[in-house]
Protein backbone atom coordinates (compact mmCIF):
# COMPACT_ATOMS: atom_id res chain seq x y z
CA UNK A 1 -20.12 -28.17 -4.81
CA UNK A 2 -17.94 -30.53 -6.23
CA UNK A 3 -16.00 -32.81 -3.95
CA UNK A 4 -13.98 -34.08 -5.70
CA UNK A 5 -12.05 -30.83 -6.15
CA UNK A 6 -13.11 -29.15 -2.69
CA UNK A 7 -11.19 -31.33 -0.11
CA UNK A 8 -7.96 -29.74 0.20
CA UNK A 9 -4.92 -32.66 -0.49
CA UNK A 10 -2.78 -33.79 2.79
CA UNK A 11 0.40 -32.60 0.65
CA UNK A 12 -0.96 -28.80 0.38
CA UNK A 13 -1.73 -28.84 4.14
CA UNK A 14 1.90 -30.14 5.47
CA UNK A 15 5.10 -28.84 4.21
CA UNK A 16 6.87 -32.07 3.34
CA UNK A 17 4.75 -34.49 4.17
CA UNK A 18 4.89 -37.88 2.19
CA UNK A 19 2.73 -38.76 -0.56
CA UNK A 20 -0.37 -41.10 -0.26
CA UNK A 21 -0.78 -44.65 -1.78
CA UNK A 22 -4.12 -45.84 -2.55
CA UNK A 23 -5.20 -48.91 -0.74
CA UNK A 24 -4.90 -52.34 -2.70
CA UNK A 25 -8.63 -53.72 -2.10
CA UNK A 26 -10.07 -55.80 -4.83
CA UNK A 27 -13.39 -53.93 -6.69
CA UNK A 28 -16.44 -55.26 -6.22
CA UNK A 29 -19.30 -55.26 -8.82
CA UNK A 30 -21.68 -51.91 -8.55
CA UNK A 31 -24.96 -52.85 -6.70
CA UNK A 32 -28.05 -52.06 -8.57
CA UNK A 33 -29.94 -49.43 -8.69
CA UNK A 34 -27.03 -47.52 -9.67
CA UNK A 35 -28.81 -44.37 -7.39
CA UNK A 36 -27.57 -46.45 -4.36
CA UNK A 37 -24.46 -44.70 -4.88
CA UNK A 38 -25.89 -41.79 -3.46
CA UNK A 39 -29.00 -43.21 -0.99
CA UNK A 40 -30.91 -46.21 -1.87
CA UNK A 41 -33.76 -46.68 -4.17
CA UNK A 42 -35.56 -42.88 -4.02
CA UNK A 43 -39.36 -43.05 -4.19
CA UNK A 44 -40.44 -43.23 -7.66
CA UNK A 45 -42.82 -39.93 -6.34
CA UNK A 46 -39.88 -37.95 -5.12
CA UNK A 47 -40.12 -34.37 -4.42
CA UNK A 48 -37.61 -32.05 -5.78
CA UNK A 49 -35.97 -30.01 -2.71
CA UNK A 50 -37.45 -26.36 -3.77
CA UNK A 51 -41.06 -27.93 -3.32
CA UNK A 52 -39.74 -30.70 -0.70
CA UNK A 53 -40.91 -29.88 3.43
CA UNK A 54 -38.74 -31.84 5.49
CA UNK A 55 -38.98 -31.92 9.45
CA UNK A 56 -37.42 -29.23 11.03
CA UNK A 57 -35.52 -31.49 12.76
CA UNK A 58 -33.42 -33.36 10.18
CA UNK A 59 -32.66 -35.91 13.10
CA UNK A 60 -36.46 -37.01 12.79
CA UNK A 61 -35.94 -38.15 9.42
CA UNK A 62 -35.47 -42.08 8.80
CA UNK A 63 -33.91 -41.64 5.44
CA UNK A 64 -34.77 -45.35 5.04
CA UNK A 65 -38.40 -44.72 4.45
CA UNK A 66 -37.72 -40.96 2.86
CA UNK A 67 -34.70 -42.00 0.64
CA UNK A 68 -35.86 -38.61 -1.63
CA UNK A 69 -35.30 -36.02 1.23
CA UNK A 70 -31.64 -36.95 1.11
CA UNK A 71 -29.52 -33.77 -0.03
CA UNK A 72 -25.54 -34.48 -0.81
CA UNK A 73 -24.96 -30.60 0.53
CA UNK A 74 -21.15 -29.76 0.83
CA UNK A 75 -18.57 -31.38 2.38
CA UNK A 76 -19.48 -33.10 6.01
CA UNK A 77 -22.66 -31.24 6.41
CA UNK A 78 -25.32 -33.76 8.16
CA UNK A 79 -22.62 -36.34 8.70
CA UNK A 80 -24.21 -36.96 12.19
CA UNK A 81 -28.42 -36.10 10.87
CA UNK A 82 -29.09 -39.14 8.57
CA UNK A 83 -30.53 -41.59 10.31
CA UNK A 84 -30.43 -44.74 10.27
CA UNK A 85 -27.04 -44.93 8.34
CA UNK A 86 -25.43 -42.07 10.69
CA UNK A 87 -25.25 -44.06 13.36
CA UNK A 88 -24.36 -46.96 11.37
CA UNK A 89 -21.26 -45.67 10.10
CA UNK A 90 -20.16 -43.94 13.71
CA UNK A 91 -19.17 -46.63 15.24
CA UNK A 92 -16.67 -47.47 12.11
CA UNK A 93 -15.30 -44.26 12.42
CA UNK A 94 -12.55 -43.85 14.22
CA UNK A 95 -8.57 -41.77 14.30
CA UNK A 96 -7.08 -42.55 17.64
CA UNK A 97 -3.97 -43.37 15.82
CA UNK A 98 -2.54 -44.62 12.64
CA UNK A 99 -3.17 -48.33 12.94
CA UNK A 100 -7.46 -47.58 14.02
CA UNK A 101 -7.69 -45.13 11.33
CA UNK A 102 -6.17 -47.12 8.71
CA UNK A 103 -8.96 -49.88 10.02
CA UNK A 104 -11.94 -47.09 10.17
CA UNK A 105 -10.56 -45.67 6.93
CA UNK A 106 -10.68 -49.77 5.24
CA UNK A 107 -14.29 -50.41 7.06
CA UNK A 108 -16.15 -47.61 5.93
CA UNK A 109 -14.55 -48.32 2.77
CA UNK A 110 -16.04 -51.54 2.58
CA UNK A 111 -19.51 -50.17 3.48
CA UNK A 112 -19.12 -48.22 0.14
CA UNK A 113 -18.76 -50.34 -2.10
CA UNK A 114 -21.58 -52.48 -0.59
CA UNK A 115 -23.74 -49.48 -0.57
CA UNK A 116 -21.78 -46.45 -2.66
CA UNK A 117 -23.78 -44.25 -0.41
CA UNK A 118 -22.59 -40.67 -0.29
CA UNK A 119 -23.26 -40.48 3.44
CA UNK A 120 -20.14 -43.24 3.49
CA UNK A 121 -18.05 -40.39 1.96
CA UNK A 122 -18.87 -38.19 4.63
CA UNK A 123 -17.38 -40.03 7.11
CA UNK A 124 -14.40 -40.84 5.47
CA UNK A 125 -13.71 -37.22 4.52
CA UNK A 126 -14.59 -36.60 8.08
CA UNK A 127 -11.71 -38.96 9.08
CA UNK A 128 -9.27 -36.93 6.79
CA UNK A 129 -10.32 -33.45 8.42
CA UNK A 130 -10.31 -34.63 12.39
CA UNK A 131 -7.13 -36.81 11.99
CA UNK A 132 -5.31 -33.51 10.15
CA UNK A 133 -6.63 -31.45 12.49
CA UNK A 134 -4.87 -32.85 15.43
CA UNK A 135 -1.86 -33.53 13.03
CA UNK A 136 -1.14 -30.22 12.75
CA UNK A 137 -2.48 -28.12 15.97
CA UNK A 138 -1.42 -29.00 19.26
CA UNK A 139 -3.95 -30.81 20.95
CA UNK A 140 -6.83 -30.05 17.85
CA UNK A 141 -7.49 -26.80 18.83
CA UNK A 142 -8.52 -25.10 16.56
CA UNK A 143 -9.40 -21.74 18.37
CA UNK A 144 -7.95 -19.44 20.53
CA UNK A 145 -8.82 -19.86 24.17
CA UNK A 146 -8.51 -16.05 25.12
CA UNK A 147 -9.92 -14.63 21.69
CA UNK A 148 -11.82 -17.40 20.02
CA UNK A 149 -10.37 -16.66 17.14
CA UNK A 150 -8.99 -19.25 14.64
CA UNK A 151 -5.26 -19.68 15.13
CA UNK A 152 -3.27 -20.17 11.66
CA UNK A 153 -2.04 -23.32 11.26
CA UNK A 154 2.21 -22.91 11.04
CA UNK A 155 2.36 -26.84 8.79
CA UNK A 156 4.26 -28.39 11.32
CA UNK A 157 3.52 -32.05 12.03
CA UNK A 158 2.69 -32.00 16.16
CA UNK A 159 1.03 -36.00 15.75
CA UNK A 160 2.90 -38.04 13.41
CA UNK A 161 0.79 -40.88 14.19
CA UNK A 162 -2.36 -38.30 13.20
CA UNK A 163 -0.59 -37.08 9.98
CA UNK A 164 -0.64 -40.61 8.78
CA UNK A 165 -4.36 -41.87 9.90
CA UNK A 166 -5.00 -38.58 7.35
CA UNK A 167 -3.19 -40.19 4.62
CA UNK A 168 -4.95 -43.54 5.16
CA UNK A 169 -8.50 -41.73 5.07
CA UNK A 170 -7.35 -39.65 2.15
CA UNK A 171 -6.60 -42.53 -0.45
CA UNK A 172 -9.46 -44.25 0.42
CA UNK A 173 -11.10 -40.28 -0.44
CA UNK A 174 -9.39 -40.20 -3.63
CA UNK A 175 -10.27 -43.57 -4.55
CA UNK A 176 -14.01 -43.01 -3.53
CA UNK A 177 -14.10 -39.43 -5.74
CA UNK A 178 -12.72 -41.42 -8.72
CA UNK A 179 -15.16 -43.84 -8.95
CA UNK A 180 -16.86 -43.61 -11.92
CA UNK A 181 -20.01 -45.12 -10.77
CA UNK A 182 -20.49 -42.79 -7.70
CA UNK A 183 -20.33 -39.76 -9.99
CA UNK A 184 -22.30 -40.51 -12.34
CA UNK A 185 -25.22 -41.62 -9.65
CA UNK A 186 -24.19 -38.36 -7.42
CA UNK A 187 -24.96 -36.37 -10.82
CA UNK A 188 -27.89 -38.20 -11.69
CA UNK A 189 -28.91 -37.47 -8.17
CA UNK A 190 -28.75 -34.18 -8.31
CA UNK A 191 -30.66 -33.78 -11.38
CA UNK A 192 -33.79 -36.32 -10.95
CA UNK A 193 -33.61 -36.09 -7.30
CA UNK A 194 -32.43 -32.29 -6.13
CA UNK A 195 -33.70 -30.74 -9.27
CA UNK A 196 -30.68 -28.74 -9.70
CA UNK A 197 -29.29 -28.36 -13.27
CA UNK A 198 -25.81 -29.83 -12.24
């Protein structure tokens, strides 16, 4: 999974929809480890994930303490499971409209840089997807009431408002996915951490 090129752009998703600016926030320097990026400092003893036996219950895990038993997975997958940070970065996250997500979309942002924690892109690719979803379907519904089947999306804009809290959280995603130090510590990651060959 590569995230960079799996989260589908605002512009493919809404027939003429404007284009996204990135945000204008000065760079801070990297913190080190550079593996923070990711999760902080992983235990110098840490268990590759084909050998690794987590709870069953991710929610048991304090990924504080068990940095190792972190897995990037794709796209939003345990957004809401690792503890402590999880609920951490809730309460930043919001998309009631365009002005709080342009705020959620800037605070998380800020948490990334102190931390470059991949868990931090989670939730602000998590903004882009809930925002767009009630952009474009009435409501957010996603399903059909009668058949519970998903309904096709038609690309016209029902929240205007939601449209562009989508575009806020998607330059800050674009910025995030660019950044040359959370690659190469997601890759690195993967590798020493994971075990997986890429």
């Amino acid at each position: 999974m590569n995230p960079a090129t799996s989260s589908r752009s605002i512009s493919q998703s809404v027939r003429h929809s404007s284009s996204t600016t990135s945000p204008n926030i000065k760079r801070e320097p990297s913190p080190s480890p550079p593996l923070r990026s990711v999760s902080p400092e992983p235990s110098p003893h840490a268990t590759p994930l084909k050998t690794a036996v987590p709870p069953t219950d991710l929610r048991d895990i304090d990924y504080r303490q068990h940095p190792e038993l972190y897995r990037i997975l794709r796209g939003e997958m345990n957004v809401f499971k690792t503890q402590p940070y999880s609920n951490d970065l809730k309460g930043l996250w919001r998309y009631k409209d365009e002005p709080t997500a342009k705020k959620s979309a800037a605070d998380l942002w800020k948490r990334f840089e102190e931390y470059r924690m991949d868990i931090t892109r989670k939730f602000i690719q998590m903004g882009r997807t809930r925002s767009l979803r009630y952009a474009l379907r009435p409501g957010g519904r996603k399903y059909d009431k009668t058949t519970g089947q998903e309904m096709k999306r038609t690309g016209k804009v029902s929240d205007e408002g939601k449209l562009k809290g989508a575009q806020a959280f998607e330059g800050f995603l674009k910025r995030l996915e660019a950044d040359e130090v959370y690659v190469a510590a997601k890759a690195r990651w993967r590798k020493e951490v994971e075990g997986r060959k890429k």
